[in-house]
Protein backbone atom coordinates (compact mmCIF):
# COMPACT_ATOMS: atom_id res chain seq x y z
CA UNK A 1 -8.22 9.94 -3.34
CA UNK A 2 -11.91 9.23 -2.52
CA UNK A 3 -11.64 6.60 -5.36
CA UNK A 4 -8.42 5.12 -3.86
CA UNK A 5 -10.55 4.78 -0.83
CA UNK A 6 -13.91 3.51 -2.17
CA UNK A 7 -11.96 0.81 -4.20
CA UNK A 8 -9.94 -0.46 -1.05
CA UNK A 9 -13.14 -0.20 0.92
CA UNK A 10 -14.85 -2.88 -2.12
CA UNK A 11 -11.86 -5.00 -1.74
CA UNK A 12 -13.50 -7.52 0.67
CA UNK A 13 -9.95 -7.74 2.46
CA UNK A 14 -7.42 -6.03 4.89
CA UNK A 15 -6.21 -3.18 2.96
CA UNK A 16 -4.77 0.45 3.48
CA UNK A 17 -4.52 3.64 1.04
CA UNK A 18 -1.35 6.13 1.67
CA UNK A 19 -0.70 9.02 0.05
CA UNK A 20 3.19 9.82 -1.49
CA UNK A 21 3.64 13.28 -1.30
CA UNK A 22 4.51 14.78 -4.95
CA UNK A 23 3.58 11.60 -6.60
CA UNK A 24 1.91 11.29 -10.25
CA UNK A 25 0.10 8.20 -10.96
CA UNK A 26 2.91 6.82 -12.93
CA UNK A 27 5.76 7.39 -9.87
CA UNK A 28 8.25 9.13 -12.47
CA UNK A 29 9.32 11.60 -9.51
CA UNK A 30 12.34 11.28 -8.29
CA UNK A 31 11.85 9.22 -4.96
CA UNK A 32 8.88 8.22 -5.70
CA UNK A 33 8.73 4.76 -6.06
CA UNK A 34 11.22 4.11 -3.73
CA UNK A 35 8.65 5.28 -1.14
CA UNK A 36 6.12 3.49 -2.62
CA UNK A 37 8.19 0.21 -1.97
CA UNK A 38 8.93 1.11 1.96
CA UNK A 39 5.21 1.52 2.50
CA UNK A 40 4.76 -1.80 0.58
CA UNK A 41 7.02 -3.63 2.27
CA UNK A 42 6.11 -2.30 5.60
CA UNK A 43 2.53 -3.18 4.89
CA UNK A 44 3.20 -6.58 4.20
CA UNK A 45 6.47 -7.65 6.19
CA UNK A 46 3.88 -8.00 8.93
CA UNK A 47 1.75 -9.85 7.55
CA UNK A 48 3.49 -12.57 5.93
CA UNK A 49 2.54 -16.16 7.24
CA UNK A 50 -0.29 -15.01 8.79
CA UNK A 51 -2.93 -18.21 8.40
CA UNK A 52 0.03 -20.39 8.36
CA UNK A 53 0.13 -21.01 12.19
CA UNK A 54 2.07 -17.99 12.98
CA UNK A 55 0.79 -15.05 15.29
């Protein structure tokens, strides 16, 4: 996790590390990915069009 952290910290942009509960690095658990795709979309949803005139 520290890794996760120090990466998103070096990413020079607005970024965020969660943590799936029961999740390998591969997302083969059932459920998984599907949660890795809400907190995706959640993420980003939000931030779409931002820098294109819109708040």
């Amino acid at each position: 996790m520290a890794l996760n952290r120090e990466a998103a910290a070096q990413l020079g942009a607005e970024a965020e590390v969660r943590v799936v509960q029961g999740a390998s690095h591969l997302f083969e658990e059932a459920g998984t990915l599907e949660a890795v795709v809400v907190h995706a979309r959640d993420w980003f949803v939000p931030r779409i069009g931002r820098g294109r005139g819109q708040p």
